[in-house]
C-alpha atoms as a PDB file:
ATOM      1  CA  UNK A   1      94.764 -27.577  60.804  1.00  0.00           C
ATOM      2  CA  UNK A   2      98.218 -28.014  59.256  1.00  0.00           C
ATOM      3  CA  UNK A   3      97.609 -25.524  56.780  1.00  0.00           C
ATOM      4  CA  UNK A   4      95.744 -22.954  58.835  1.00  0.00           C
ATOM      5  CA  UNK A   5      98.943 -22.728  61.147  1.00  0.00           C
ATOM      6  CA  UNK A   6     101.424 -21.144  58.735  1.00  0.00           C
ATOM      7  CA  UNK A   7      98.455 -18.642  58.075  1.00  0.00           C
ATOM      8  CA  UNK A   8      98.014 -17.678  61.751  1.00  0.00           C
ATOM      9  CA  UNK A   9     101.632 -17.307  62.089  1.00  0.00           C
ATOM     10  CA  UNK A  10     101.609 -15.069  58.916  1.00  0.00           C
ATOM     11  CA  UNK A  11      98.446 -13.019  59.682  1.00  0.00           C
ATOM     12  CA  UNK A  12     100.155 -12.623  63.526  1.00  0.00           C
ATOM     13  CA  UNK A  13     103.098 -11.033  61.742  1.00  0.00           C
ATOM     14  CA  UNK A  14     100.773  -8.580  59.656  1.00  0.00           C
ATOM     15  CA  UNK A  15      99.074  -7.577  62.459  1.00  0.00           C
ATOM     16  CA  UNK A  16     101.990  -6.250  64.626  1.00  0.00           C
ATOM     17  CA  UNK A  17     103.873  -4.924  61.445  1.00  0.00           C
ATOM     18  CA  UNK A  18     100.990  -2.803  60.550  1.00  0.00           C
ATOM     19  CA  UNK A  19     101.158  -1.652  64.288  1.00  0.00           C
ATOM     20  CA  UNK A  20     101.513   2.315  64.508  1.00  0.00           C
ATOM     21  CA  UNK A  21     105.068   2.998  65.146  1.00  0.00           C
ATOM     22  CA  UNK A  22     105.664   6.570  67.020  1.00  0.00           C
ATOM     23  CA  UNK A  23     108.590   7.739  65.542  1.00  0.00           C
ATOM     24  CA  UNK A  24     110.821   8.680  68.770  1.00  0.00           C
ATOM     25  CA  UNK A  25     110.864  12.256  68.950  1.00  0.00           C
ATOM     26  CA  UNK A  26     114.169  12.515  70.968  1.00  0.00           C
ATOM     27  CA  UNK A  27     116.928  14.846  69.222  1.00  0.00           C
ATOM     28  CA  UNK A  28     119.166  12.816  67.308  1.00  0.00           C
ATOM     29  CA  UNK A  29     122.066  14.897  69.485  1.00  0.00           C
ATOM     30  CA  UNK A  30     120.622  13.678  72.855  1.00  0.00           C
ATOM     31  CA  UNK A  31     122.280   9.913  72.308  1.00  0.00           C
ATOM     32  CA  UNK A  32     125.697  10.987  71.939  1.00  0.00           C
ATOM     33  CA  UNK A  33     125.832  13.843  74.561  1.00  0.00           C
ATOM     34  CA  UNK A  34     124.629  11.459  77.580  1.00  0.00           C
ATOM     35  CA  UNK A  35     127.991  11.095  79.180  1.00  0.00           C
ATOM     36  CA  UNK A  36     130.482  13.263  81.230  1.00  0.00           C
ATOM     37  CA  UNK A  37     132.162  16.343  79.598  1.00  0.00           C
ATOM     38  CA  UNK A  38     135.564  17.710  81.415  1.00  0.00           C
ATOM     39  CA  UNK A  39     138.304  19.960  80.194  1.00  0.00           C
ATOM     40  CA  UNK A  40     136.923  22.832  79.023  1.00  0.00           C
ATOM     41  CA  UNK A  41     139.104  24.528  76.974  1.00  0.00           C
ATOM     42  CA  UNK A  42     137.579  28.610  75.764  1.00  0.00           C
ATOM     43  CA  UNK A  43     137.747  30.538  73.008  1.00  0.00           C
ATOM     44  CA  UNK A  44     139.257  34.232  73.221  1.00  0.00           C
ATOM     45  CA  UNK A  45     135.912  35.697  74.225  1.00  0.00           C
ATOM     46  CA  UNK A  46     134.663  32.846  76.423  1.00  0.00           C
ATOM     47  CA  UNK A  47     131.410  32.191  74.105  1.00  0.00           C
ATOM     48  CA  UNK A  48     132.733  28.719  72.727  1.00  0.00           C
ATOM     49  CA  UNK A  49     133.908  26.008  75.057  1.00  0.00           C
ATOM     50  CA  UNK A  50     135.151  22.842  73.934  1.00  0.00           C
ATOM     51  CA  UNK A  51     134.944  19.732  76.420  1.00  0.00           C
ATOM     52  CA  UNK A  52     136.274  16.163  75.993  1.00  0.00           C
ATOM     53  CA  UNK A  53     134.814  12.826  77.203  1.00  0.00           C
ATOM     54  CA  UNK A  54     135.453  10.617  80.088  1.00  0.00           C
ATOM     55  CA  UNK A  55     133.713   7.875  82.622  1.00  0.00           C
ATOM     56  CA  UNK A  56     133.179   9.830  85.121  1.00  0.00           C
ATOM     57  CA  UNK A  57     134.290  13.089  87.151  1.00  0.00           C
ATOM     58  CA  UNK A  58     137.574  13.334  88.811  1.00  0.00           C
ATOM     59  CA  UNK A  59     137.646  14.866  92.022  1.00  0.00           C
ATOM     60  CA  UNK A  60     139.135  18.256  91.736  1.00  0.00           C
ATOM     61  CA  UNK A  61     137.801  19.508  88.224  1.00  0.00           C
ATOM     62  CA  UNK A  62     134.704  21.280  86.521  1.00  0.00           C
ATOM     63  CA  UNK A  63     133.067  19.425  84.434  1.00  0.00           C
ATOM     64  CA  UNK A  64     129.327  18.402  83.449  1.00  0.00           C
ATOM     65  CA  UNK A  65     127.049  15.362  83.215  1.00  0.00           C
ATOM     66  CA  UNK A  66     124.029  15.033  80.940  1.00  0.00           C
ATOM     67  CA  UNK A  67     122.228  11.698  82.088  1.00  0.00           C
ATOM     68  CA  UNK A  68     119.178  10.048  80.327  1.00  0.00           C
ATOM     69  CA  UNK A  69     115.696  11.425  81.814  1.00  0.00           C
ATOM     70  CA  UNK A  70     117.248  15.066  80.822  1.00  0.00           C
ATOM     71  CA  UNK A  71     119.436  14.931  84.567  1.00  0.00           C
ATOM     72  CA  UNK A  72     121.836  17.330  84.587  1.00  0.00           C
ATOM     73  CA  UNK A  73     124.969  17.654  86.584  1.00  0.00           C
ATOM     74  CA  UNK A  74     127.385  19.987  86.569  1.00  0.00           C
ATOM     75  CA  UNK A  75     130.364  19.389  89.135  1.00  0.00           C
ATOM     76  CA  UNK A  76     132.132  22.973  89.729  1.00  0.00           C
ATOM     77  CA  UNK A  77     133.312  25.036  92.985  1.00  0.00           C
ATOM     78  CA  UNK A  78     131.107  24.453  95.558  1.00  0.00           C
ATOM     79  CA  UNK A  79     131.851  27.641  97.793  1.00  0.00           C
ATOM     80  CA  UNK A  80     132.050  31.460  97.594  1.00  0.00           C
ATOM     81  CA  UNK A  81     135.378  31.303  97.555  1.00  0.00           C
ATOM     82  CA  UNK A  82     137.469  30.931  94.771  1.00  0.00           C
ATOM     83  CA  UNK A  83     140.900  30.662  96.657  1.00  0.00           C
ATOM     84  CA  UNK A  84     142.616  27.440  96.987  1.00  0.00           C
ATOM     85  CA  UNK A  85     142.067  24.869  98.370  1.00  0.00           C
ATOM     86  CA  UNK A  86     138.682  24.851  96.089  1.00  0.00           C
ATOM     87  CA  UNK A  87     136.058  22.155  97.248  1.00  0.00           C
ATOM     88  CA  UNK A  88     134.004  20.712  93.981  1.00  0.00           C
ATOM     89  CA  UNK A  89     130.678  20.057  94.185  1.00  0.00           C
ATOM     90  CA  UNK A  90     128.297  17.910  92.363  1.00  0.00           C
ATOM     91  CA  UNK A  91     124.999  20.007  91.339  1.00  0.00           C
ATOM     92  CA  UNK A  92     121.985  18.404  89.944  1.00  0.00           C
ATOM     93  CA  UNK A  93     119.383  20.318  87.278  1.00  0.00           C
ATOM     94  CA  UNK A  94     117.948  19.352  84.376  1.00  0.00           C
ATOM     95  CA  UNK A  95     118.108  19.879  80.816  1.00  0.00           C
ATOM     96  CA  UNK A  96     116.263  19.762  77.376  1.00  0.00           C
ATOM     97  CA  UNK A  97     117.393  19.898  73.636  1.00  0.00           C
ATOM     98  CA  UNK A  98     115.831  21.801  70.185  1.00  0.00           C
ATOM     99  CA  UNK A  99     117.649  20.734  67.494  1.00  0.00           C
ATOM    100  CA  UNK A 100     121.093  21.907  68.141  1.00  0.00           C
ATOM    101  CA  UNK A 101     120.215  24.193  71.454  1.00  0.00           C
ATOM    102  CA  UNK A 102     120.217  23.150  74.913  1.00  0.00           C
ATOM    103  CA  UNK A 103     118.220  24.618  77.585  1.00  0.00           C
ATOM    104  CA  UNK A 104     119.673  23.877  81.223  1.00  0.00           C
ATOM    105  CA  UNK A 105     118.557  24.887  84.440  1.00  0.00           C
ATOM    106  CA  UNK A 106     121.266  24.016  87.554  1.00  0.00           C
ATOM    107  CA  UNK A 107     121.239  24.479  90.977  1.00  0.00           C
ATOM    108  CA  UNK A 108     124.279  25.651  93.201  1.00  0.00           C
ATOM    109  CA  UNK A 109     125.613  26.959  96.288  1.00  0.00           C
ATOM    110  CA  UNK A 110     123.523  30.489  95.870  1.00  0.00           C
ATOM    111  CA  UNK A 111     121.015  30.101  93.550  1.00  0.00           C
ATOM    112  CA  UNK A 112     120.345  28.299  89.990  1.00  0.00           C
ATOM    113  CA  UNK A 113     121.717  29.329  86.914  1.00  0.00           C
ATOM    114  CA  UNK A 114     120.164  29.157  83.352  1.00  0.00           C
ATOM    115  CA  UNK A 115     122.269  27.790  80.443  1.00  0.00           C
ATOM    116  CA  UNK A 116     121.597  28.394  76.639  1.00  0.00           C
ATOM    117  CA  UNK A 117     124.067  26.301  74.373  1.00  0.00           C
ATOM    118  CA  UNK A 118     124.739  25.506  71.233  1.00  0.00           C
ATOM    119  CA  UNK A 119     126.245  22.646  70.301  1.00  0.00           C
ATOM    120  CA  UNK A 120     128.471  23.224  67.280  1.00  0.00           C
ATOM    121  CA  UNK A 121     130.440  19.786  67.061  1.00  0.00           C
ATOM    122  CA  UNK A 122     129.644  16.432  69.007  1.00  0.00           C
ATOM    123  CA  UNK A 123     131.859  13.202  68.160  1.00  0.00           C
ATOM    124  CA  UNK A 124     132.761  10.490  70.775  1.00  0.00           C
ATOM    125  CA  UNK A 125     135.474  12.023  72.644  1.00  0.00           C
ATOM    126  CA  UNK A 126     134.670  15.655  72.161  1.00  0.00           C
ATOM    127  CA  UNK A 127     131.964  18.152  72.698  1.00  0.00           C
ATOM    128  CA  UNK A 128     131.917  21.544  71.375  1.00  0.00           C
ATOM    129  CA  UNK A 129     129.021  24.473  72.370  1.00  0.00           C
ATOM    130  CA  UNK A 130     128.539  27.908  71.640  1.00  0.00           C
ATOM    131  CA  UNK A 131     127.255  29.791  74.497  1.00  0.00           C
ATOM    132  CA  UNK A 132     124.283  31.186  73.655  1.00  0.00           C
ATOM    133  CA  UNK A 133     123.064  32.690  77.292  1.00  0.00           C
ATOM    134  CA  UNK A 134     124.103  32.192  80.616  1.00  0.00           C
ATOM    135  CA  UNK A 135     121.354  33.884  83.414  1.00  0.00           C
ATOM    136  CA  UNK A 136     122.311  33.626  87.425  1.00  0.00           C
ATOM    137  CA  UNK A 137     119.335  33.459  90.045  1.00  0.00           C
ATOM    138  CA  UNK A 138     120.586  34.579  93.366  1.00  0.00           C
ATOM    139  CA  UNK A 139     118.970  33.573  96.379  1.00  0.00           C
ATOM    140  CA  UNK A 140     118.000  36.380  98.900  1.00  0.00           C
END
């Protein structure tokens, strides 16, 4: 019996290390994004916006969230109106990744809007995307 044991131990070890593994098929981007991304800071044109890290949202700011489980949040004006005193709002959608591109769908106060980004540069602290499309849905 003595001798067996080592043997069962080793043949146990064998059997799960032969288990198939699935490689995961996550986006090697999607790790470091998860977080919250405030402010933006634009390019001449608009088409590349640069965003920099932090815990959380403040309260009177745009920024946006990507949480695990492809949540989405984007915290911008949450009225019509842009004149001051602007109310932020938190929106929830949902969002997907190829490669570099990211595919987000978000609701807000009139509609949802369609995102196509790039993302061009991704460290700890910052967060750059080219914007690849940007499509508004109004609700009638």
């Amino acid at each position: 019996m003595k001798s067996e044991f080592p043997l069962y131990i080793l043949s146990l070890f064998f059997l799960f290390s032969a288990c198939d593994k699935t490689a995961d098929p996550a986006n090697p981007i999607d790790k470091k994004l998860i977080g919250h991304w405030i402010n933006p800071t634009y390019n001449a044109d608009f088409s590349v916006i640069t965003f920099t890290r932090v815990s959380d949202f403040g309260e009177i700011e745009y920024g946006v969230a990507f949480k695990e489980n492809q949540l989405f949040i984007e915290r911008k004006n949450a009225t019509g109106c842009g004149t001051p005193p602007i109310t932020y709002g938190n929106f929830e959608g949902i969002w997907s990744s190829t490669d570099s591109t990211l595919s987000i769908s978000v609701e807000n106060w009139n509609g949802t809007t369609d995102y196509q980004w790039r993302v061009t540069s991704l460290d700890h602290q910052n967060l750059t995307i080219e914007v690849l499309d940007t499509e508004h849905h109004w609700e009638e």
